[in-house]
N, C-alpha and C. Protein backbone atom coordinates (compact mmCIF):
# COMPACT_ATOMS: atom_id res chain seq x y z
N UNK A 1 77.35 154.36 116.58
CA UNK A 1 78.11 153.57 117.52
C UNK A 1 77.74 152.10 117.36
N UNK A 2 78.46 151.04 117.53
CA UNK A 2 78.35 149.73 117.46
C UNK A 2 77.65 149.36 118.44
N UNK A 3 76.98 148.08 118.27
CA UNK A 3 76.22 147.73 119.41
C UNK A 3 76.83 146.87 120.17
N UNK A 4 76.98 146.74 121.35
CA UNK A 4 77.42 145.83 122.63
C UNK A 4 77.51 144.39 122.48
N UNK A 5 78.60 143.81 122.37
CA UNK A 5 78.57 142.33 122.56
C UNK A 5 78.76 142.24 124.33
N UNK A 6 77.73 141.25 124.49
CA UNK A 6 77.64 140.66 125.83
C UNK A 6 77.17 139.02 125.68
N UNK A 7 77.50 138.94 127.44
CA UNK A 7 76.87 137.52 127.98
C UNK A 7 76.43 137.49 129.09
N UNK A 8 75.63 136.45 129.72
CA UNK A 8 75.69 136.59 130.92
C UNK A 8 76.30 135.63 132.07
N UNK A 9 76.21 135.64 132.93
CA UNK A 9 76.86 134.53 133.96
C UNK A 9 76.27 133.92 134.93
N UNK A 10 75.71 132.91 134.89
CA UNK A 10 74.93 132.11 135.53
C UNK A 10 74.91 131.19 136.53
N UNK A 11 74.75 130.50 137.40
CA UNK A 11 74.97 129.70 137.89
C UNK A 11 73.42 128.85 137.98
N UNK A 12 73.39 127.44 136.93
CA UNK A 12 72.35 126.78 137.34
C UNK A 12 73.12 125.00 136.95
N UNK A 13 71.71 124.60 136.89
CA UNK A 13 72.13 123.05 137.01
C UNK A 13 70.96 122.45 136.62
N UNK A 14 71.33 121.35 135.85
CA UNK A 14 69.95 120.77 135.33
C UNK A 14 69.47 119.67 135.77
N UNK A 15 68.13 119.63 136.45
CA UNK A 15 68.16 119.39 137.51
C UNK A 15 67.28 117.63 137.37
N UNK A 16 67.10 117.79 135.64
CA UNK A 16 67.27 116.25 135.25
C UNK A 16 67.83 115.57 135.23
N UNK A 17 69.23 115.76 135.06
CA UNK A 17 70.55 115.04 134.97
C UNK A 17 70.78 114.56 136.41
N UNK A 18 70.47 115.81 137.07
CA UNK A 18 70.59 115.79 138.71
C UNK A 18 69.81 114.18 139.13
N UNK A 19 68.33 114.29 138.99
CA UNK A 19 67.71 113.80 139.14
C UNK A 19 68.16 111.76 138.70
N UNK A 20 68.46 112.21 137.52
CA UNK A 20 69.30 110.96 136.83
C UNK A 20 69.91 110.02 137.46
N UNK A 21 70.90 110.78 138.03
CA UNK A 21 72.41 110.60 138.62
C UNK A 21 71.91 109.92 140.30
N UNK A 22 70.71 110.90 140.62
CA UNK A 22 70.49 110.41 141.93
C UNK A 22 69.56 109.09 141.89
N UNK A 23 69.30 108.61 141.05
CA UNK A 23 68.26 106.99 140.83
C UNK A 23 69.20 106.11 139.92
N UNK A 24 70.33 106.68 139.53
CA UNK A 24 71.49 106.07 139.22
C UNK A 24 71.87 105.25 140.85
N UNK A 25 72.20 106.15 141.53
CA UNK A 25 73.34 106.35 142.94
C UNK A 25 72.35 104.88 143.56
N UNK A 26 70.90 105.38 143.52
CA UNK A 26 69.95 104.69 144.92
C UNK A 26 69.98 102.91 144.07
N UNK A 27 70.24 102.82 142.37
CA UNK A 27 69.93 101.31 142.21
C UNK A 27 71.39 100.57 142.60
N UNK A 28 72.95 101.67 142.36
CA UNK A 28 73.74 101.08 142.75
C UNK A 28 73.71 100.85 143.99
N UNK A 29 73.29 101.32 145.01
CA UNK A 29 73.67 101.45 146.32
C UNK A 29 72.25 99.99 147.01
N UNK A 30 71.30 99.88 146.06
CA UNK A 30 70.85 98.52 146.14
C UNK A 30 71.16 97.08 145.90
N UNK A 31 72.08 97.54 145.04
CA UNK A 31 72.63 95.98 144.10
C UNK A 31 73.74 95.81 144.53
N UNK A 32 74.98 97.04 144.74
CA UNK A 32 75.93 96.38 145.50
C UNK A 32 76.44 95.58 146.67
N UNK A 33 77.19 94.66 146.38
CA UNK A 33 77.39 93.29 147.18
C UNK A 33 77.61 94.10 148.50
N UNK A 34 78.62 95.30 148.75
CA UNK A 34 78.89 95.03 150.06
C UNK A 34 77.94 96.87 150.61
N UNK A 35 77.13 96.75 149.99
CA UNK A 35 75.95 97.96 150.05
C UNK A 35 74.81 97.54 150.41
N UNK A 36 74.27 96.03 149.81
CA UNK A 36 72.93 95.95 149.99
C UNK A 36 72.45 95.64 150.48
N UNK A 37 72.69 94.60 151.64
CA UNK A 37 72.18 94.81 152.97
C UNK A 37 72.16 95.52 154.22
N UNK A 38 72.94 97.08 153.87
CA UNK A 38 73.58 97.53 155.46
C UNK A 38 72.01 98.62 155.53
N UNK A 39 71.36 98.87 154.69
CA UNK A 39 70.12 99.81 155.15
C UNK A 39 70.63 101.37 154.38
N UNK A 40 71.50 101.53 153.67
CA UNK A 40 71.74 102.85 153.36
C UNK A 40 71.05 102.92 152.28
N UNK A 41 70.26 104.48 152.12
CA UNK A 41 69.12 104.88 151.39
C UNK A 41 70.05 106.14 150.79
N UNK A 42 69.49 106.59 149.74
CA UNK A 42 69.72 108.07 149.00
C UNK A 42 68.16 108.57 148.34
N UNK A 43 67.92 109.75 148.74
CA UNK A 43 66.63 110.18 148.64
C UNK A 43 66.86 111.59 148.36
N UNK A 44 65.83 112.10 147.45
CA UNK A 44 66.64 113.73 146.60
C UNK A 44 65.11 114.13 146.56
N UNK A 45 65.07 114.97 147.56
CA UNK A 45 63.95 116.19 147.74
C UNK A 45 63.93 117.25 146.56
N UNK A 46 63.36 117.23 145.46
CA UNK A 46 62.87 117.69 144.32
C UNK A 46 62.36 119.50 144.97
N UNK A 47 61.97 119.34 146.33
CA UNK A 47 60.95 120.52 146.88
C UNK A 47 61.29 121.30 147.19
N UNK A 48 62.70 120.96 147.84
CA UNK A 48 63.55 121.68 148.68
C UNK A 48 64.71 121.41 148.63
N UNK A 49 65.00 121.50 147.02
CA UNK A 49 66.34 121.30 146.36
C UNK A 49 66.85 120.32 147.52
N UNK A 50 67.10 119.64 147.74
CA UNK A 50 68.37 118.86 148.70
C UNK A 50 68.52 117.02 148.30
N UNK A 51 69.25 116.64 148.85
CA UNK A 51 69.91 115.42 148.43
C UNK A 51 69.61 114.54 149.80
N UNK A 52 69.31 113.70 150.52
CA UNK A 52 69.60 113.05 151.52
C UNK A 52 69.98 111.73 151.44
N UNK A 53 71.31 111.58 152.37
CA UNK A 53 72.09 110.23 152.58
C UNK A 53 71.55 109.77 154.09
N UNK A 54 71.10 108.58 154.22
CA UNK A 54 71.45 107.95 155.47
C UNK A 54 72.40 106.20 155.10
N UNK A 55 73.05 106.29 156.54
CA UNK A 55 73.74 105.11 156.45
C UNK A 55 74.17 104.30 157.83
N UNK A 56 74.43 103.31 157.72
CA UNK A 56 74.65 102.48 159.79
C UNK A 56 75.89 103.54 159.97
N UNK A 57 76.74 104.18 159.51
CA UNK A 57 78.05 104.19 159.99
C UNK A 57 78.18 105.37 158.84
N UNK A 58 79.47 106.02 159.85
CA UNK A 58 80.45 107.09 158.83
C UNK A 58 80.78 106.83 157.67
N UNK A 59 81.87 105.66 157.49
CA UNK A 59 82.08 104.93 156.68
C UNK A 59 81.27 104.70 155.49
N UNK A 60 80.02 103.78 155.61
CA UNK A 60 79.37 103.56 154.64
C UNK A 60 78.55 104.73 153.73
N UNK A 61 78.73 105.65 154.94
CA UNK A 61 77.60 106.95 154.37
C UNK A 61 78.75 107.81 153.28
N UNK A 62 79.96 107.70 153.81
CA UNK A 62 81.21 108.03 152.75
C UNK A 62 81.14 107.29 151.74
N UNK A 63 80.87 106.20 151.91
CA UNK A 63 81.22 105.48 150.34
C UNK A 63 79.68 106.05 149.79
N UNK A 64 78.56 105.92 150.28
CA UNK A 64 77.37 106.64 149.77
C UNK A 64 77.18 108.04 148.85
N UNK A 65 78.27 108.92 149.54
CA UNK A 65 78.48 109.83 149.22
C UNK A 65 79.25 109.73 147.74
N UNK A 66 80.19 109.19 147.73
CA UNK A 66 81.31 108.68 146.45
C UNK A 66 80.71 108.32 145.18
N UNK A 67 79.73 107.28 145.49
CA UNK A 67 78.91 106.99 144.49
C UNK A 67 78.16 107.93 144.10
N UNK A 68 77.43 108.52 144.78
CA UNK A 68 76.57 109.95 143.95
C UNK A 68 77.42 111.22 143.56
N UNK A 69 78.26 110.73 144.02
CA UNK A 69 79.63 112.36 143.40
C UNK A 69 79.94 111.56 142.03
N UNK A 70 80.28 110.45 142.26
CA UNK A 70 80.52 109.64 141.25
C UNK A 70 79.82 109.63 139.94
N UNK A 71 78.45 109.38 140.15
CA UNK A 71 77.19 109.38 138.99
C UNK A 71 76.79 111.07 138.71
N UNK A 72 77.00 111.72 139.59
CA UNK A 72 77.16 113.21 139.23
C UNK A 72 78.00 113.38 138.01
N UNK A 73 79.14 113.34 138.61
CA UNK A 73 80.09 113.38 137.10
C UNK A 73 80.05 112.49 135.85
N UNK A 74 79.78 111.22 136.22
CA UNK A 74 79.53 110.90 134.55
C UNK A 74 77.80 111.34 134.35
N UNK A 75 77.31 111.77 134.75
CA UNK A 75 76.35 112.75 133.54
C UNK A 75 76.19 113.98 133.36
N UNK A 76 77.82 114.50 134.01
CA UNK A 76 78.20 116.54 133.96
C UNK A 76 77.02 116.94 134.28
N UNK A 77 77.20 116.72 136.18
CA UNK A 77 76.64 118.19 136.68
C UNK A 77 77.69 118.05 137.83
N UNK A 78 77.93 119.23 137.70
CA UNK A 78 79.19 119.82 138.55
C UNK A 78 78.98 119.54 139.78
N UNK A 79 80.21 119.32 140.43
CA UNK A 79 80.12 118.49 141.70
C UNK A 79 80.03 119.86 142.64
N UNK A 80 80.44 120.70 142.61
CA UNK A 80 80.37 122.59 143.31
C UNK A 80 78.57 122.85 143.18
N UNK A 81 77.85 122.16 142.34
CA UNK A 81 76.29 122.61 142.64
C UNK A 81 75.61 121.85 143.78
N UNK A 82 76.64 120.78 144.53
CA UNK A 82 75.97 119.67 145.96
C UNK A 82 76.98 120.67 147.10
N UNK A 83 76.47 121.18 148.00
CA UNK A 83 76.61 122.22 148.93
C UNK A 83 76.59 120.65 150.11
N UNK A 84 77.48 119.88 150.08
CA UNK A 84 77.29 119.08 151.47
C UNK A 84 77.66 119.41 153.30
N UNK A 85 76.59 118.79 153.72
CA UNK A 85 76.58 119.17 155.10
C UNK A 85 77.73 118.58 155.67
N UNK A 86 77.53 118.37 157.49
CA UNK A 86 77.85 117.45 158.03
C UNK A 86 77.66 115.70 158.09
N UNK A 87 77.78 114.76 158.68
CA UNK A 87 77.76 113.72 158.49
C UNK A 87 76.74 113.71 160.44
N UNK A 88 75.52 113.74 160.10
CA UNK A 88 75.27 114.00 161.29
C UNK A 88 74.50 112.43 162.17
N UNK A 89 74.58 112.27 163.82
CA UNK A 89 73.83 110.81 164.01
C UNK A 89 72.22 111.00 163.54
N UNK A 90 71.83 109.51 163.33
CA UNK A 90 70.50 109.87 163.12
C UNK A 90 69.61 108.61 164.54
N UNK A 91 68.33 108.50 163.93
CA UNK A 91 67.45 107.25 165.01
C UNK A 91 68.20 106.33 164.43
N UNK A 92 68.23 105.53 165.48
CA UNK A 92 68.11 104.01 164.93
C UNK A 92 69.78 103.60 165.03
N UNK A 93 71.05 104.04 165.50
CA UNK A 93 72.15 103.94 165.41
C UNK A 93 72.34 104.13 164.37
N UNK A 94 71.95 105.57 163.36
CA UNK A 94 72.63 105.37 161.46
C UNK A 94 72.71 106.99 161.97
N UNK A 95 73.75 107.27 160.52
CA UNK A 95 73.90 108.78 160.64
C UNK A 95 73.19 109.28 159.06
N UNK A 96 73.26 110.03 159.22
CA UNK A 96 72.72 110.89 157.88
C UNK A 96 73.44 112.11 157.27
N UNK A 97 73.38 112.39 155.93
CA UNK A 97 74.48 113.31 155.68
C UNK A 97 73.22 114.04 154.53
N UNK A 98 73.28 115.44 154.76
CA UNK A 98 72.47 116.32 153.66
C UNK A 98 73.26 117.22 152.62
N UNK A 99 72.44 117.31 151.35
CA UNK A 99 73.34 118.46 150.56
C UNK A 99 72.30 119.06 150.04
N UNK A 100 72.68 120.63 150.26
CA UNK A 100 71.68 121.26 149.35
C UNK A 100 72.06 121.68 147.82
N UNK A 101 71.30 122.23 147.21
CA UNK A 101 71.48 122.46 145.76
C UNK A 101 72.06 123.83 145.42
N UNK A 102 73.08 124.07 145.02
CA UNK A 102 73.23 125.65 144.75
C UNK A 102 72.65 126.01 143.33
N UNK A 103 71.70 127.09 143.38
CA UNK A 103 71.43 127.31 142.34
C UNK A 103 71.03 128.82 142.60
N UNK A 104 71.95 129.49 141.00
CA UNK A 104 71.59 131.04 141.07
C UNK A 104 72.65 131.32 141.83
N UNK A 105 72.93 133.00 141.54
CA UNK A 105 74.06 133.51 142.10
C UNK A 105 73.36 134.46 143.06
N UNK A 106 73.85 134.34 144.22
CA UNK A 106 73.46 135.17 145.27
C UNK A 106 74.23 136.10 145.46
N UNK A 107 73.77 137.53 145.82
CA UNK A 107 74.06 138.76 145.90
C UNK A 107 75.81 139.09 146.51
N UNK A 108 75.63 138.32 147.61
CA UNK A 108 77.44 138.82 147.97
C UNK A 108 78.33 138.31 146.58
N UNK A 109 78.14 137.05 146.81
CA UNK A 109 79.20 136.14 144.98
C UNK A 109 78.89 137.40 143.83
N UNK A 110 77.59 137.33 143.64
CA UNK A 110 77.61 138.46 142.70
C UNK A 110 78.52 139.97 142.87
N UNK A 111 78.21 140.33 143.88
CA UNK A 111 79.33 141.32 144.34
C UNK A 111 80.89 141.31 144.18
N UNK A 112 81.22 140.09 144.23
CA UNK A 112 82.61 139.94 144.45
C UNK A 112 83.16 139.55 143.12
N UNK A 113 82.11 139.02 142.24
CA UNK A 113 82.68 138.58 140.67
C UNK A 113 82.47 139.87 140.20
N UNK A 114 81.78 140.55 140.32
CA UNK A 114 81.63 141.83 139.91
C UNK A 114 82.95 143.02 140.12
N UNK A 115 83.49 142.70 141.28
CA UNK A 115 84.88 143.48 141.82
C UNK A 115 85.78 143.28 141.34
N UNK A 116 85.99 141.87 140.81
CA UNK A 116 86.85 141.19 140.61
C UNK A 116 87.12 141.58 139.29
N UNK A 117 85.57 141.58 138.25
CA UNK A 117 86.48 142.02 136.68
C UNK A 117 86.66 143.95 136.90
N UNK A 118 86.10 144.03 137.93
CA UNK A 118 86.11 145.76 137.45
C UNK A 118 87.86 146.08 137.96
N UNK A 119 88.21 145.07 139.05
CA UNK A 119 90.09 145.45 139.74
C UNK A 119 90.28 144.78 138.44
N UNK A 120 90.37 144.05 137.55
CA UNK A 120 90.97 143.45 136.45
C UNK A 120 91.04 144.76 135.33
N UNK A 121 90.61 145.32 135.18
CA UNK A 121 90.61 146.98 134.18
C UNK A 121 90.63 146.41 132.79
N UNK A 122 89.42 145.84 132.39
CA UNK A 122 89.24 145.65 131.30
C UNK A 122 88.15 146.60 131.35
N UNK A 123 87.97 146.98 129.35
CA UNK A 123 86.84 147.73 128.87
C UNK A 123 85.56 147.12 129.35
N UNK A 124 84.82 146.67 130.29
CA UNK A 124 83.64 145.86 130.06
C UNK A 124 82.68 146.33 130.95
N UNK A 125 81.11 146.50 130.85
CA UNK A 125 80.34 147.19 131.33
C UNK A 125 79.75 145.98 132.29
N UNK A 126 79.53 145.85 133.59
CA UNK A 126 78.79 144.59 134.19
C UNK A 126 77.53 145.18 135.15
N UNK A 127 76.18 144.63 134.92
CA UNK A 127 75.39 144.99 135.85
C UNK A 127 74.60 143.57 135.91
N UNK A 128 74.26 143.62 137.66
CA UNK A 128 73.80 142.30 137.98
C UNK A 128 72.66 142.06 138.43
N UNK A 129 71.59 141.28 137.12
CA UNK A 129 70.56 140.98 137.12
C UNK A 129 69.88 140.28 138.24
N UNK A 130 69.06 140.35 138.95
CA UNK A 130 68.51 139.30 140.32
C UNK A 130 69.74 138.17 140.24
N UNK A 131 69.45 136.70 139.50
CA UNK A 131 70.60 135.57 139.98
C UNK A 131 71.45 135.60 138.59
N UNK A 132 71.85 136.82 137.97
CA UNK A 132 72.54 136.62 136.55
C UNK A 132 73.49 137.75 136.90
N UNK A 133 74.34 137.87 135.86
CA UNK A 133 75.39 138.86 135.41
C UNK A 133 75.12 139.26 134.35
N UNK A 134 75.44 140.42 133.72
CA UNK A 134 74.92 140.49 132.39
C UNK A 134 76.74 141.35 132.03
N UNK A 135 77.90 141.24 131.50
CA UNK A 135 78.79 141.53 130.78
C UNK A 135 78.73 142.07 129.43
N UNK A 136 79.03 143.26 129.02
CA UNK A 136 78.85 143.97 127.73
C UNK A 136 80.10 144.35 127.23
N UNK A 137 81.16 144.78 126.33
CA UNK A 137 81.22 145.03 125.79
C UNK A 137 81.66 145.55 124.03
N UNK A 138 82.53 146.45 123.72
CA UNK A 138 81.82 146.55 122.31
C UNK A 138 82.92 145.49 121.62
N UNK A 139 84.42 144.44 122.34
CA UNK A 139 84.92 143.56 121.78
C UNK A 139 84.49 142.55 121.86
N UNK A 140 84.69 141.32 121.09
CA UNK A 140 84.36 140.37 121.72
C UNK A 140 85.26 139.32 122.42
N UNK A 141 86.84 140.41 122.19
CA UNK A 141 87.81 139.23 122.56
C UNK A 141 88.25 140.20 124.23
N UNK A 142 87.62 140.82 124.15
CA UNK A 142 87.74 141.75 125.54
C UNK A 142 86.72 140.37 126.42
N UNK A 143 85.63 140.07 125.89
CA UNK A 143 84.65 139.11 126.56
C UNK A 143 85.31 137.86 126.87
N UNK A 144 86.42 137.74 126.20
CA UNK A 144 86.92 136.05 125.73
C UNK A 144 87.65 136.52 127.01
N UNK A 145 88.45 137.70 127.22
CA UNK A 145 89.19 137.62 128.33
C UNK A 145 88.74 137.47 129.60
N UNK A 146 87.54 138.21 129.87
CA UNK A 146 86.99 137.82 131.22
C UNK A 146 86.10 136.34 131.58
N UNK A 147 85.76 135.76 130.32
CA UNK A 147 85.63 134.02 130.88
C UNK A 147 86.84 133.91 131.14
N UNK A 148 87.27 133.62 130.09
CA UNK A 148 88.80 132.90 130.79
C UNK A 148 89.36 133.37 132.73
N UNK A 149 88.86 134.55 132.32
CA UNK A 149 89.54 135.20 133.84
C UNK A 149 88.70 134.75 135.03
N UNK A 150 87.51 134.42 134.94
CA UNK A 150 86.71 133.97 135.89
C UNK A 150 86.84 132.63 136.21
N UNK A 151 86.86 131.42 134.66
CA UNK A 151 87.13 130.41 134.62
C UNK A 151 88.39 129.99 135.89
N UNK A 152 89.73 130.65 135.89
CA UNK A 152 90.69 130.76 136.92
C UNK A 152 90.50 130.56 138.15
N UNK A 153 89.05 131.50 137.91
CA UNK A 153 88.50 131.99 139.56
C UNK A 153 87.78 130.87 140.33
N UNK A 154 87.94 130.20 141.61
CA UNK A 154 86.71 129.43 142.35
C UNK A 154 85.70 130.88 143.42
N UNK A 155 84.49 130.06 142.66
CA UNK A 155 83.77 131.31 143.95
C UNK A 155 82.89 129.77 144.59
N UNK A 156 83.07 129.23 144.61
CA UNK A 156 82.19 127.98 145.48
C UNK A 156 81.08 127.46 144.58
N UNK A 157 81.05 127.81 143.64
CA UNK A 157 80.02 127.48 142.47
C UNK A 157 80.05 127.22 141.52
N UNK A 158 79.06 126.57 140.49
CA UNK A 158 79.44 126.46 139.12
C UNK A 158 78.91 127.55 138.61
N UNK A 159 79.67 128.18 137.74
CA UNK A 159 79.71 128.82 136.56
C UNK A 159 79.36 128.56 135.29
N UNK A 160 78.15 129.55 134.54
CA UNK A 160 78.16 129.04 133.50
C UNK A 160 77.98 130.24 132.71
N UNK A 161 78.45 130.43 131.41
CA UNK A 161 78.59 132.01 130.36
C UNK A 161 77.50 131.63 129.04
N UNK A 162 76.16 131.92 129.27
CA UNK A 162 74.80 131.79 128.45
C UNK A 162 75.31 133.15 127.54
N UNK A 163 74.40 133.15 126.52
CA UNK A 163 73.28 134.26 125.89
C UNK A 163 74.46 135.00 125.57
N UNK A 164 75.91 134.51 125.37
CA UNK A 164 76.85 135.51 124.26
C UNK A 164 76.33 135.58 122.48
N UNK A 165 76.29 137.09 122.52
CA UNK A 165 76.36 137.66 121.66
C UNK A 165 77.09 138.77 120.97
């Protein structure tokens, strides 16, 4: 019998780029003319995966926000891996806005991508590793079909298809 072509399905983020993007965000948000004196900070908790915005006002904490969605994308990391909060008040008359990091596929998502290719009735074997997918089988254009088919799909996350073989 032939042996199994597979891949798996991942959801991560690299969390240098991440890192990048966010000391990108904090020098623009220093230097710009109508940014750099209002007190708005961007600060990215390394510890506890999260992102923090504060700003005087809704407003400014939006444009705060823009810019780091902004520098996110020009160094591709998917804007679906910043899980943003509310825009909440903070001390001092400023509000603050948090995002956490999605990383890894958690058990329900896993469940439901999992349902999803098995109602699709393709040949393909799927069992789901702690935060992975692992997809098997013996075509490889049977495999080509279910990226593509997921690709279609939003589950609130980024997606990513490692370790095809």
């Amino acid at each position: 019998m032939a042996k199994d072509n597979s891949f798996d399905i991942v959801s991560e983020i690299d969390m240098q780029e991440l890192d990048n993007a966010i000391q990108q965000a904090k020098r623009e948000v220093k230097t710009r003319y109508d940014l750099k004196d209002s007190g708005s900070d961007v600060d990215f908790d390394k510890s506890n995966n999260q992102v923090h915005l504060s700003a005087p006002s809704d407003f400014v904490c939006n444009q705060v926000k823009d810019i780091v969605q902004s520098k996110c994308v020009k160094r591709n990391v998917d804007l679906k891996a910043l899980n943003w909060g509310n825009i909440e008040p903070a001390a001092g008359a400023t509000v603050k806005l948090d995002a956490s990091i999605v990383s890894g596929i958690d058990k329900e998502i896993a469940k439901k991508i999992n349902k999803d290719i098995k109602d699709k009735k393709l040949k393909v074997k799927t069992q789901i590793e702690g935060e992975k997918i692992r997809v098997s089988s013996p075509k490889r254009d049977t495999l080509q079909e279910v990226i593509q088919f997921l690709k279609e799909k939003d589950y609130g996350l980024p997606l990513q298809y490692v370790n095809y073989r």
